[in-house]
C-alpha atoms as a PDB file:
ATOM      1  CA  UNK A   1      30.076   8.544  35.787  1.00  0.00           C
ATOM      2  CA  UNK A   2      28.223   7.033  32.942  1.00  0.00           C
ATOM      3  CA  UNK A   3      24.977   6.877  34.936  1.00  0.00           C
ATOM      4  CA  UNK A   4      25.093  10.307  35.779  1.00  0.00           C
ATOM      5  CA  UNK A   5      25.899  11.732  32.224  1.00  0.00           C
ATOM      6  CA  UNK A   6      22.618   9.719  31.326  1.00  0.00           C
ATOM      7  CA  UNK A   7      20.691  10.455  34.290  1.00  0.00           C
ATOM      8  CA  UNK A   8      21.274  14.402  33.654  1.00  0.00           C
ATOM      9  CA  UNK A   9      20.913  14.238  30.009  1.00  0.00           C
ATOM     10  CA  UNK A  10      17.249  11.876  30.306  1.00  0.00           C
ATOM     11  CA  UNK A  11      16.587  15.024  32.677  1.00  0.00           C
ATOM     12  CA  UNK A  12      17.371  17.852  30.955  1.00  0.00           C
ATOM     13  CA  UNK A  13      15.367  16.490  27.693  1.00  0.00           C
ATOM     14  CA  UNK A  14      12.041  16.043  29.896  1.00  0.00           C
ATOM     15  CA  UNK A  15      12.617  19.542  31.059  1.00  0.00           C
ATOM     16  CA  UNK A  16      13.084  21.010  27.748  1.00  0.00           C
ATOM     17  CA  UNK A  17      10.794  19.145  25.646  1.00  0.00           C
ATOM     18  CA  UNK A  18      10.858  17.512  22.730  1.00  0.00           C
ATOM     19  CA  UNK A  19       9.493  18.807  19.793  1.00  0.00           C
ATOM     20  CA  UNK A  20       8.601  22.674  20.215  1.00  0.00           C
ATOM     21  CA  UNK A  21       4.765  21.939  17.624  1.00  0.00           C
ATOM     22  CA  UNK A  22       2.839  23.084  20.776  1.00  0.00           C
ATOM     23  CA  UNK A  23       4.719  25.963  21.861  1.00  0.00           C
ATOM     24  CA  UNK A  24       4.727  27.275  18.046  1.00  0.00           C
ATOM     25  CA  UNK A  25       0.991  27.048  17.991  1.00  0.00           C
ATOM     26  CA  UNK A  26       0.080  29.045  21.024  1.00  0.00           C
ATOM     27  CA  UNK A  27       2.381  31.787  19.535  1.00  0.00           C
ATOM     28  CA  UNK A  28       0.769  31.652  17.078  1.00  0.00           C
ATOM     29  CA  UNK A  29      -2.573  32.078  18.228  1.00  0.00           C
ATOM     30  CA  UNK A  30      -1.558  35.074  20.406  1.00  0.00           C
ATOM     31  CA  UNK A  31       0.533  37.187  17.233  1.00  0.00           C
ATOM     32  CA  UNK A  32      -3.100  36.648  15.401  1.00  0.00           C
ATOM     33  CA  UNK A  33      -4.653  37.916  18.582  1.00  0.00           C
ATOM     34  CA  UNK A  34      -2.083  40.599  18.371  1.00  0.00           C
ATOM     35  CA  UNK A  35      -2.428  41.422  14.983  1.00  0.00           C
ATOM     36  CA  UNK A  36      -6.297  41.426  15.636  1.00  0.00           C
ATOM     37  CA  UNK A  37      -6.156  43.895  18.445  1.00  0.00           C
ATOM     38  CA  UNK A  38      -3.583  46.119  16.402  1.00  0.00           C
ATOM     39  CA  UNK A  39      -6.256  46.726  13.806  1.00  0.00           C
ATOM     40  CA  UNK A  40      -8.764  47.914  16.150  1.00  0.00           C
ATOM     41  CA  UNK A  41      -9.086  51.764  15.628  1.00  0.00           C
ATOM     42  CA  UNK A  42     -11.030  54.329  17.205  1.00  0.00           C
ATOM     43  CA  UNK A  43     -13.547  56.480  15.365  1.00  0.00           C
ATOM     44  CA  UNK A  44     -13.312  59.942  16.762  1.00  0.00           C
ATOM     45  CA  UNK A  45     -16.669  60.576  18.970  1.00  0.00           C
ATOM     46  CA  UNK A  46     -19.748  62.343  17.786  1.00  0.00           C
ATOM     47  CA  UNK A  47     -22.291  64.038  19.320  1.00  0.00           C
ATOM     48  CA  UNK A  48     -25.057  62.279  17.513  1.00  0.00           C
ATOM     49  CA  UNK A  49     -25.751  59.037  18.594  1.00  0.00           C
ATOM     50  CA  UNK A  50     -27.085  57.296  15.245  1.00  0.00           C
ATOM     51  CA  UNK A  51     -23.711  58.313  13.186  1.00  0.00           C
ATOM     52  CA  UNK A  52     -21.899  56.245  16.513  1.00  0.00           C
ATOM     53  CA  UNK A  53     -23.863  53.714  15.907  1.00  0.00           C
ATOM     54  CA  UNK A  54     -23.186  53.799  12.429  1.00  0.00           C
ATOM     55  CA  UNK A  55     -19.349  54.108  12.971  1.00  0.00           C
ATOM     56  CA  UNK A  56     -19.391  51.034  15.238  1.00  0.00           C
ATOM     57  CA  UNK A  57     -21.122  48.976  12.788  1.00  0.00           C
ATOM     58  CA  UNK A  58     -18.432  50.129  10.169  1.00  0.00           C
ATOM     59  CA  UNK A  59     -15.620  49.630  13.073  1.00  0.00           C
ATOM     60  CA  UNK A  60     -16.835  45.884  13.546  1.00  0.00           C
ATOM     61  CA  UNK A  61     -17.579  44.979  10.025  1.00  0.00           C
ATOM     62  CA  UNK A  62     -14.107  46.163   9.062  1.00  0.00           C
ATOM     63  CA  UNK A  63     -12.313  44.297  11.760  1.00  0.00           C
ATOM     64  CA  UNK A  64     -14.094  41.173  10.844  1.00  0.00           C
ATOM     65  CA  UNK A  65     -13.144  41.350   7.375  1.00  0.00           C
ATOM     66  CA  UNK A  66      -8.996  42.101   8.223  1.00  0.00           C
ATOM     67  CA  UNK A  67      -9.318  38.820  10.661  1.00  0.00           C
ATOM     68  CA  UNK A  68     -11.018  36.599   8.160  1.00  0.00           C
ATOM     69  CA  UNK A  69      -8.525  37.739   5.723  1.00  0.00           C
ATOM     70  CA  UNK A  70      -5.351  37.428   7.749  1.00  0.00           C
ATOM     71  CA  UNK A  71      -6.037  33.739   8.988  1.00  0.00           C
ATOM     72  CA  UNK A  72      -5.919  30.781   6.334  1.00  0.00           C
ATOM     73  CA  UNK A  73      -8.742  29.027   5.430  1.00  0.00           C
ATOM     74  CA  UNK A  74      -9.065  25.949   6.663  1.00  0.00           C
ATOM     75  CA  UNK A  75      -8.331  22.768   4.122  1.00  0.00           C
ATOM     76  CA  UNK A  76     -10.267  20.088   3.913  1.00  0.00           C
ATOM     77  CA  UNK A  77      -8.684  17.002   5.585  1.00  0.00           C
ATOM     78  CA  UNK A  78      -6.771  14.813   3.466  1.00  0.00           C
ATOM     79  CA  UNK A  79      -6.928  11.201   3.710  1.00  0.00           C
ATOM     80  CA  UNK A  80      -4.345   8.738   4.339  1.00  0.00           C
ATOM     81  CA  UNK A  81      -3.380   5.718   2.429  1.00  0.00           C
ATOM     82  CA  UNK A  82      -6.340   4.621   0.096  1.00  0.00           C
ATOM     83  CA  UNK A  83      -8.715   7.168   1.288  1.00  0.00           C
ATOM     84  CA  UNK A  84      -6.231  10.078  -0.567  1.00  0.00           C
ATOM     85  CA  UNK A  85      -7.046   8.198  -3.849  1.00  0.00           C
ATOM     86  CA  UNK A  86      -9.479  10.058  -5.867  1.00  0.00           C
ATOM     87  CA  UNK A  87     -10.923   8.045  -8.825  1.00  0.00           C
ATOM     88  CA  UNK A  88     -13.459   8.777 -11.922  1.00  0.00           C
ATOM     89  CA  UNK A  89     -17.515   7.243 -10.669  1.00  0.00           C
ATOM     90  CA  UNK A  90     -16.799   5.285 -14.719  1.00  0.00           C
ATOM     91  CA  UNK A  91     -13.902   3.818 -13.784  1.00  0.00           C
ATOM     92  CA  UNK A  92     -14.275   0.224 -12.625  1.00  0.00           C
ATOM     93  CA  UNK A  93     -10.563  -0.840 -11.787  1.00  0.00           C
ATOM     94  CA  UNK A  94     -10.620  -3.457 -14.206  1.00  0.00           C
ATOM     95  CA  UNK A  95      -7.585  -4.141 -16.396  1.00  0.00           C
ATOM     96  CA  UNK A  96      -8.284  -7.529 -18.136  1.00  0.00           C
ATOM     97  CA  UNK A  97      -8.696  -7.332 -21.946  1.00  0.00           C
ATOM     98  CA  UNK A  98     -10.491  -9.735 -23.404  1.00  0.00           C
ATOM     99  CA  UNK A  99      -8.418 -10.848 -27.091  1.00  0.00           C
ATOM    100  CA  UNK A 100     -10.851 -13.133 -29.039  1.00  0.00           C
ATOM    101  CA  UNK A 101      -7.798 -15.393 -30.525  1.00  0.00           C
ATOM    102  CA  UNK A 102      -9.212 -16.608 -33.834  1.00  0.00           C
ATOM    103  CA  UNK A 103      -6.691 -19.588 -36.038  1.00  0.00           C
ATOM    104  CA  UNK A 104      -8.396 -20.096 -39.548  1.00  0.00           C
ATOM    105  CA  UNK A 105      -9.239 -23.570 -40.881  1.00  0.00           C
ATOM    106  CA  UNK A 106      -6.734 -23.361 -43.590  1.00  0.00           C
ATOM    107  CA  UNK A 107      -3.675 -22.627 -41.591  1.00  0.00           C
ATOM    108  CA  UNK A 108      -3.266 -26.277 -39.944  1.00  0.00           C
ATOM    109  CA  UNK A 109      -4.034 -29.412 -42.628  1.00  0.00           C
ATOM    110  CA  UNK A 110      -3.290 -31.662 -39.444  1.00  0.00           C
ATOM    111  CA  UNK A 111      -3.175 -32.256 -35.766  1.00  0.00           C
ATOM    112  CA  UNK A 112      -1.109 -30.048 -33.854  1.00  0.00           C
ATOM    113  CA  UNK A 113      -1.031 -27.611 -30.818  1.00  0.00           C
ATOM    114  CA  UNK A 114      -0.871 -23.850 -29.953  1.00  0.00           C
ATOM    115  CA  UNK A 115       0.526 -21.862 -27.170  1.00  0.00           C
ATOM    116  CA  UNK A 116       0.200 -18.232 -27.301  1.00  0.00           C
ATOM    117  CA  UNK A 117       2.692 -16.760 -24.853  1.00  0.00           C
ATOM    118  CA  UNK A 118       3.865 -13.351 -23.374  1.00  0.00           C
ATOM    119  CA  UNK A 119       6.140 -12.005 -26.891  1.00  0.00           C
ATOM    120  CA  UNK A 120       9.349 -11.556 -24.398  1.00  0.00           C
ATOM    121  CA  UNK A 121       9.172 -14.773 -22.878  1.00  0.00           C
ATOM    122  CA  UNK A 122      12.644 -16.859 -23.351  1.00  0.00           C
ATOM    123  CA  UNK A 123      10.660 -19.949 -22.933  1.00  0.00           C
ATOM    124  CA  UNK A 124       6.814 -21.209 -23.205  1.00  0.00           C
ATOM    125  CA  UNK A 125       5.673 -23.040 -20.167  1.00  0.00           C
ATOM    126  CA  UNK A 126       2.489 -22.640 -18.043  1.00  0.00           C
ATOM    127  CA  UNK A 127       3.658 -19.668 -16.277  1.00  0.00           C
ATOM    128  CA  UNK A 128       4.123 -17.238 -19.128  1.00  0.00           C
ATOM    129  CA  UNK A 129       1.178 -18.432 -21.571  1.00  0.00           C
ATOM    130  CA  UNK A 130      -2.390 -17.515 -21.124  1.00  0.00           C
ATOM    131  CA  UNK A 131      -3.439 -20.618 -23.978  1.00  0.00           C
ATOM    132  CA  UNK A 132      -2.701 -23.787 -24.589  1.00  0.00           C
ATOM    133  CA  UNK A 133      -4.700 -26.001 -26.937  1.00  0.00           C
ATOM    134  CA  UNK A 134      -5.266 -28.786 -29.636  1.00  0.00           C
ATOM    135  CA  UNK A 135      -5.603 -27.660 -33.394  1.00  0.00           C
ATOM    136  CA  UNK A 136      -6.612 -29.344 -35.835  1.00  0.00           C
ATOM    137  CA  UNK A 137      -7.833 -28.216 -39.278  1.00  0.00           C
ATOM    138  CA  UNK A 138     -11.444 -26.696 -38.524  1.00  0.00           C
ATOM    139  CA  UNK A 139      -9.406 -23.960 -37.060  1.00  0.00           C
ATOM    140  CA  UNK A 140     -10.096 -22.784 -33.185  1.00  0.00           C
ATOM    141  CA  UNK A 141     -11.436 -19.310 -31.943  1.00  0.00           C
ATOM    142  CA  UNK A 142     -11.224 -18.989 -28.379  1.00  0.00           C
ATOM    143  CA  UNK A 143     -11.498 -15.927 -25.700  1.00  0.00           C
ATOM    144  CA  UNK A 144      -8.658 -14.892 -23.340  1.00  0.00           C
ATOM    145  CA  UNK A 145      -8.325 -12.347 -20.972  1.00  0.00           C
ATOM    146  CA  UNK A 146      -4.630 -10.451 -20.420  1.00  0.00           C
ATOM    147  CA  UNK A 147      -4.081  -8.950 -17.180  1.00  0.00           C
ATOM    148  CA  UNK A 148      -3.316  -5.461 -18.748  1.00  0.00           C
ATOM    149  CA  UNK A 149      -3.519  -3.999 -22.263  1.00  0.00           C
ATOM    150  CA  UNK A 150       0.387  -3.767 -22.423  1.00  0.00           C
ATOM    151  CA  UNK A 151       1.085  -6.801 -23.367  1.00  0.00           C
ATOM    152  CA  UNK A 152       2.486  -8.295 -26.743  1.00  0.00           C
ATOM    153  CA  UNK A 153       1.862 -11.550 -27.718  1.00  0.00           C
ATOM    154  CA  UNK A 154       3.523 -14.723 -29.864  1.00  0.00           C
ATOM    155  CA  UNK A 155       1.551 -17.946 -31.036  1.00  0.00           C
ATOM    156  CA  UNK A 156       3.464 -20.761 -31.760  1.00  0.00           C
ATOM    157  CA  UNK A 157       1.875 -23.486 -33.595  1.00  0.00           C
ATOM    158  CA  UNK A 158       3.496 -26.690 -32.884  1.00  0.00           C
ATOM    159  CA  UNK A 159       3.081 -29.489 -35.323  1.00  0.00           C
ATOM    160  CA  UNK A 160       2.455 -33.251 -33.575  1.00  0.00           C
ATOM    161  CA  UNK A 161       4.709 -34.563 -36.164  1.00  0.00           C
ATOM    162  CA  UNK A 162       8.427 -33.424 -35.351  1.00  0.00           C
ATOM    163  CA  UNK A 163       9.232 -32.886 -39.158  1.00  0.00           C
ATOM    164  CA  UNK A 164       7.505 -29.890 -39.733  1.00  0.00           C
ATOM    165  CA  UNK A 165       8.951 -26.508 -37.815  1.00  0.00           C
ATOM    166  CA  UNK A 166       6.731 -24.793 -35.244  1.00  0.00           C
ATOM    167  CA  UNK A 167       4.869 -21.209 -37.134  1.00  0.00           C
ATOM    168  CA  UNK A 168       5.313 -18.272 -35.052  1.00  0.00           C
ATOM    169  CA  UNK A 169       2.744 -15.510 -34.964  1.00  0.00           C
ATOM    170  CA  UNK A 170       2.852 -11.766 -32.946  1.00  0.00           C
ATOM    171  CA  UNK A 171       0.163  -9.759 -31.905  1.00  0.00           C
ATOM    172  CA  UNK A 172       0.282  -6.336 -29.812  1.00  0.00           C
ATOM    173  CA  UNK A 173      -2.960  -4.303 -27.971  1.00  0.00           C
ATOM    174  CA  UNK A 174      -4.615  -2.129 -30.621  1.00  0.00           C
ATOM    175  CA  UNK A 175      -5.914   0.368 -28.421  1.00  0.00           C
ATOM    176  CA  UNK A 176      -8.211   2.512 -31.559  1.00  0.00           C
ATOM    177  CA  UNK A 177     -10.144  -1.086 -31.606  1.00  0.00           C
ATOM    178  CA  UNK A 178     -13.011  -1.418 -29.249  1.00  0.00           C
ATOM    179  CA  UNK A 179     -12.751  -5.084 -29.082  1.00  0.00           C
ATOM    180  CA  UNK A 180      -9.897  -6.333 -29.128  1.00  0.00           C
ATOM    181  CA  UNK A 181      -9.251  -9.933 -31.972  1.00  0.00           C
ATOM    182  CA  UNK A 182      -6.424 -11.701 -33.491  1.00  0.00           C
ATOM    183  CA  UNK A 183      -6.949 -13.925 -36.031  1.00  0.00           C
ATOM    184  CA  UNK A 184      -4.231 -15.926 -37.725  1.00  0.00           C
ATOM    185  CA  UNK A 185      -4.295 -16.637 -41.537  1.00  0.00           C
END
């Protein structure tokens, strides 16, 4: 019974058809075709032939302009995926920002170390700092690049010596600045 329930409905859906997009179209071809013939008047006859000629000039141009105005224009494709993207010729799809990260000579009087990190980050390792160096007291200026220009940064300046607590710095994107420095006093 099963078999047959299946066998008749697999049946009647190949007779029917699935989808309906093509049978849509062609009526819709023919109602413009309709529409198109509709319009077509006739100019009442006269007995000189350049005024028919005339009137079947108007006749034609007239039609021409009703069809052209009753069917859409025709879009330009739109592409799919990537190809849909449109994009400025200046823009060069980079988002680093270079930070020149400047510490002065007089803000370390010995040896010690600097990580500037992400600001949010709950703990500075490798994975959420973008520098980790030695400082001593010459100072350091050194050039990092940020993935984006939304980020916020912290500087911790860890002493060698475990007597002295760590100084703690912020610095956020200053987007009215062309390039982009921090420099810690």
């Amino acid at each position: 019974m099963n078999k047959l329930i299946v066998t008749l409905m697999t049946l009647l859906l190949t007779a029917c058809g699935g989808g309906g997009s093509e049978g849509s179209s062609n009526s819709q071809s023919t109602s413009n075709t309709a529409q198109a013939s509709v319009t077509n008047t006739t100019q009442p006859q006269s007995s000189n032939p350049a005024q028919q000629d005339n009137a079947t000039e108007q006749q034609a141009s007239s039609t021409e302009e009703q069809v052209a105005e009753e069917q859409p224009a025709e879009e330009a494709p739109v592409g799919e995926g990537m190809e849909a993207v449109v994009v400025d010729g200046g823009f060069d799809f980079q988002t680093d920002v270079p930070v020149t990260v400047s510490v002065a000579p007089d803000v370390v009087n010995g040896r010690a170390f600097i990580n500037v990190c992400q600001q949010d980050a709950a703990l500075t390792n490798e994975d959420s700092c973008f520098l980790r160096a030695p400082v001593d007291s010459t100072g350091l200026t050194v050039q990092i690049e940020l993935p984006h220009s939304e980020q916020k940064l912290k500087a911790e300046i860890w002493y060698y010596s475990t007597d002295v607590e760590p100084l703690v710095y912020s610095w956020e994107f200053d987007g009215t600045q062309q390039q982009q420095a921090w420099t810690i006093n």
